[in-house]
N, C-alpha and C. Protein backbone atom coordinates (compact mmCIF):
# COMPACT_ATOMS: atom_id res chain seq x y z
N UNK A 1 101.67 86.58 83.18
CA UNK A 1 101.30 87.97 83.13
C UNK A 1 100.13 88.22 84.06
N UNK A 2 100.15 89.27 84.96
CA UNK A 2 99.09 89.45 85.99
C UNK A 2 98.32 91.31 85.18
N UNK A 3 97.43 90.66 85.35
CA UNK A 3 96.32 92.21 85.57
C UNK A 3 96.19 92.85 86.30
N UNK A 4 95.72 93.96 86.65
CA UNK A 4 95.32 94.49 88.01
C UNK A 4 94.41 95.75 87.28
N UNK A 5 93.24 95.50 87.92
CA UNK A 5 92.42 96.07 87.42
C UNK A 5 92.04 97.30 88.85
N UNK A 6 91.20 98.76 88.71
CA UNK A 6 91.23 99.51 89.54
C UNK A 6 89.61 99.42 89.03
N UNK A 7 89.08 100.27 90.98
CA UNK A 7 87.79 100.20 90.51
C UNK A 7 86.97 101.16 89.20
N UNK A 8 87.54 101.97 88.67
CA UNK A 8 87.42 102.60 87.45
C UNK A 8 87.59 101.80 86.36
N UNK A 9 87.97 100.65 86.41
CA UNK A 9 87.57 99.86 85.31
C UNK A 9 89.06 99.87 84.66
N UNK A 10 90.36 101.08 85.09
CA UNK A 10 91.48 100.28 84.10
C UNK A 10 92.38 99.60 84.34
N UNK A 11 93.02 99.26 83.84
CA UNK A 11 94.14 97.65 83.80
C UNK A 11 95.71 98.49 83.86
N UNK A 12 96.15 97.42 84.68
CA UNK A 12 97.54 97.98 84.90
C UNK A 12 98.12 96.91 84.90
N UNK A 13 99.98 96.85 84.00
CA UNK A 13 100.03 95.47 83.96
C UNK A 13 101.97 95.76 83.53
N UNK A 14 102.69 94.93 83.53
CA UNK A 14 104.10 94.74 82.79
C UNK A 14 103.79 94.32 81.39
N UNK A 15 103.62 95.48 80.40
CA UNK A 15 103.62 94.79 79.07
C UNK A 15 104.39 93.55 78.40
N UNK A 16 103.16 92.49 77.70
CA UNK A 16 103.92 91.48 77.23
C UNK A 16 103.36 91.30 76.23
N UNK A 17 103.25 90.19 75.12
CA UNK A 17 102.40 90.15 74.16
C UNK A 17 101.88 88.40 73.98
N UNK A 18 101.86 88.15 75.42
CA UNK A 18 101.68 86.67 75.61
C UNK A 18 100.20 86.66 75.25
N UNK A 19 99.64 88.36 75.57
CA UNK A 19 97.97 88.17 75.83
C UNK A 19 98.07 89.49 75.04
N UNK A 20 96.73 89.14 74.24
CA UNK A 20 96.65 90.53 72.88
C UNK A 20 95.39 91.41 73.99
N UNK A 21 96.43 92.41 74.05
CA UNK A 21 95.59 93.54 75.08
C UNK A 21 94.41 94.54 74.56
N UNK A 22 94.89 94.23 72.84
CA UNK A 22 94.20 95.42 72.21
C UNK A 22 92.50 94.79 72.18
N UNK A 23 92.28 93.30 72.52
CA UNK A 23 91.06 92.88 72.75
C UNK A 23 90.46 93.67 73.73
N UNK A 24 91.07 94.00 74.81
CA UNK A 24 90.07 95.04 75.62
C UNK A 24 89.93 96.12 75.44
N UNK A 25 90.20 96.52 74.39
CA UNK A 25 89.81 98.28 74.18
C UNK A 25 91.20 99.12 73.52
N UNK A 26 91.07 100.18 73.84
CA UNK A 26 92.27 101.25 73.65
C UNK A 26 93.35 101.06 74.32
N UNK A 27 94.48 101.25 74.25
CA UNK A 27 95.23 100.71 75.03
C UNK A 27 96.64 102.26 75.25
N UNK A 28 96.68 102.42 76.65
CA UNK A 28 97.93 103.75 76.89
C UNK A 28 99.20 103.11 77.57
N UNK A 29 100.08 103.28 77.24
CA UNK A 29 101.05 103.03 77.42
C UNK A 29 102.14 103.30 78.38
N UNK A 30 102.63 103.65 79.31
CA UNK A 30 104.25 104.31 79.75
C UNK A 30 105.12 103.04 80.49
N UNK A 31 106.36 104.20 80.27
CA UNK A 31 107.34 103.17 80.26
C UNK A 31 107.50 103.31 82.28
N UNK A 32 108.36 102.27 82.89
CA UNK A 32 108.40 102.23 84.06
C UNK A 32 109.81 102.28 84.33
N UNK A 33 110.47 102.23 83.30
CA UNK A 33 112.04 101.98 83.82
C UNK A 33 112.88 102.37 82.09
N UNK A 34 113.99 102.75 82.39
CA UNK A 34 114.91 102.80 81.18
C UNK A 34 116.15 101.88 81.45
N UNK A 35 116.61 101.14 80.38
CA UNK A 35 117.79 100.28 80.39
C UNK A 35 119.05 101.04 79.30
N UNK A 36 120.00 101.26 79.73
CA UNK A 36 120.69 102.05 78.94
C UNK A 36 121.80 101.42 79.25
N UNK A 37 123.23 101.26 78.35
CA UNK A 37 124.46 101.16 78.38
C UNK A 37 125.56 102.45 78.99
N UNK A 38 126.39 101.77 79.92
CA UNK A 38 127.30 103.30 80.94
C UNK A 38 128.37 102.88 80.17
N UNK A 39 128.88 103.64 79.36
CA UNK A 39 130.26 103.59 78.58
C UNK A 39 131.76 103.46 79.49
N UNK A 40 131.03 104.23 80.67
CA UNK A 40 132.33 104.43 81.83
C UNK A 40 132.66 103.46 82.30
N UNK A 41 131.22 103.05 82.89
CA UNK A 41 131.22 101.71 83.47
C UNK A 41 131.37 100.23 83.27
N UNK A 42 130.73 100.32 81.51
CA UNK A 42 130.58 98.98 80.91
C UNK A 42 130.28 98.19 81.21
N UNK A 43 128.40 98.81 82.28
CA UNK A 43 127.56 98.06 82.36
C UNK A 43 126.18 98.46 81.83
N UNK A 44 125.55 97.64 81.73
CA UNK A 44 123.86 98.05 81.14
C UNK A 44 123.38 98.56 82.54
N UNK A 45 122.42 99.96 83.36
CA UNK A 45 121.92 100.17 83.96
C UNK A 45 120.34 100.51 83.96
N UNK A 46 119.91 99.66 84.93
CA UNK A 46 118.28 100.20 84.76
C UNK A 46 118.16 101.44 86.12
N UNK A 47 117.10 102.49 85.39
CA UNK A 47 116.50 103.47 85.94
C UNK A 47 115.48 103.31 85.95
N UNK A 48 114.43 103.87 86.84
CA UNK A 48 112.95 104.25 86.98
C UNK A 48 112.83 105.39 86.22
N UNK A 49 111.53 105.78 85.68
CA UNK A 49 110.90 106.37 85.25
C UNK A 49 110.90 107.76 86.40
N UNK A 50 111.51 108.92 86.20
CA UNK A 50 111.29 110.10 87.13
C UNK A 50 112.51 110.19 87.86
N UNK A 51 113.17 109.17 88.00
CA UNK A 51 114.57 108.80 88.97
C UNK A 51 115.72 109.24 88.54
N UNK A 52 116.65 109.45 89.13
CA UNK A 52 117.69 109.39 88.43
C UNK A 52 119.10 108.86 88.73
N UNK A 53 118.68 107.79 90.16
CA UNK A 53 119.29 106.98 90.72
C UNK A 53 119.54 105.83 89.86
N UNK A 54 120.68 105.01 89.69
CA UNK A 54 120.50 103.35 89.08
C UNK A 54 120.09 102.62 90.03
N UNK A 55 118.99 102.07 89.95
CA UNK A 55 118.58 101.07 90.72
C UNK A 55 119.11 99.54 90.55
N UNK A 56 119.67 99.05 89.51
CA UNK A 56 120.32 97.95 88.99
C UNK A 56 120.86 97.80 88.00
N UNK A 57 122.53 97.64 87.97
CA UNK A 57 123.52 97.44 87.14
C UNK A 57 124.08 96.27 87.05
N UNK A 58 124.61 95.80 85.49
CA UNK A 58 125.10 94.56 85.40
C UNK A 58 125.49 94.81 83.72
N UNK A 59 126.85 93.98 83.48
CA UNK A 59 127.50 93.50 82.44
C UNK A 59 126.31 93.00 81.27
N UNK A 60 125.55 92.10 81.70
CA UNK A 60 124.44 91.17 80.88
C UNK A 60 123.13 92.50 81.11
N UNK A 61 123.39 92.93 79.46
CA UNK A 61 121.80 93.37 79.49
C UNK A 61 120.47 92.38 79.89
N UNK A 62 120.97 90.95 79.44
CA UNK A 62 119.43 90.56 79.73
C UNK A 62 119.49 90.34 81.13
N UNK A 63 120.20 89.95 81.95
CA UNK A 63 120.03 90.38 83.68
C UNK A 63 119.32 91.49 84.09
N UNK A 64 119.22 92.93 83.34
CA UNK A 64 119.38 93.69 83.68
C UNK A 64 117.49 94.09 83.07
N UNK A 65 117.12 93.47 81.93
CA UNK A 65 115.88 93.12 81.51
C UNK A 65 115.09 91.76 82.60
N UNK A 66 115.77 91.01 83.29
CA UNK A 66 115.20 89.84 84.08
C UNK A 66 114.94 90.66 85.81
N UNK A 67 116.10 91.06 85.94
CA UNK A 67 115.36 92.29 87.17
C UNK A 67 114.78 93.09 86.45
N UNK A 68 114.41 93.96 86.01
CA UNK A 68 113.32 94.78 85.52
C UNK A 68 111.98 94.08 85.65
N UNK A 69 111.92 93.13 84.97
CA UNK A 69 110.56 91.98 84.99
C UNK A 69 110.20 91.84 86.43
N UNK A 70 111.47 91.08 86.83
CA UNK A 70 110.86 90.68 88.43
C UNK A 70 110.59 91.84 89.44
N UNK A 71 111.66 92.98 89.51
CA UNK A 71 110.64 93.81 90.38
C UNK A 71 109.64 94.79 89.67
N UNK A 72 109.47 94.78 88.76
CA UNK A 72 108.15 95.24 88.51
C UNK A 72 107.08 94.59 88.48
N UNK A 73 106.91 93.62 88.65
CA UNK A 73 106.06 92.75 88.60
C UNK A 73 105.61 92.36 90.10
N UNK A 74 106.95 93.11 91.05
CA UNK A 74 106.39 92.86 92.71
C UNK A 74 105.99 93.86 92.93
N UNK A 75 105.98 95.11 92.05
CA UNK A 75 105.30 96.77 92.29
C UNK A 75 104.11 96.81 92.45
């Protein structure tokens, strides 16, 4: 899990619970992506947050949770 801290002092990060965050303070939340099931398609697709393009589709939800991780984590 990586941090990234701004010079204002807040933390930006891919939520995990490897590291208890609530030790540093208050903690806000948003989501960066939605994973949803396409009935048509009968695949799990991830979206961005604001988008409404699929950026990555696949049969295996957890593929579809393992890209999510990895490119958000190169964002």
């Amino acid at each position: 899990m990586t941090l990234d801290f701004t010079s204002d002092g807040h933390a930006h990060c891919l939520y995990d619970e490897a590291i208890d965050l609530h030790t540093l303070g208050r903690l806000q939340m948003r989501r960066a992506s939605h994973i949803e099931f396409n009935g048509l398609t009968q695949q799990w697709e991830v979206r961005l947050v604001g988008e409404e393009a699929v950026v990555f589709a696949d049969a295996s939800r957890q593929s579809c949770l393992e890209w999510e991780r990895e490119y958000l984590q190169g964002s």
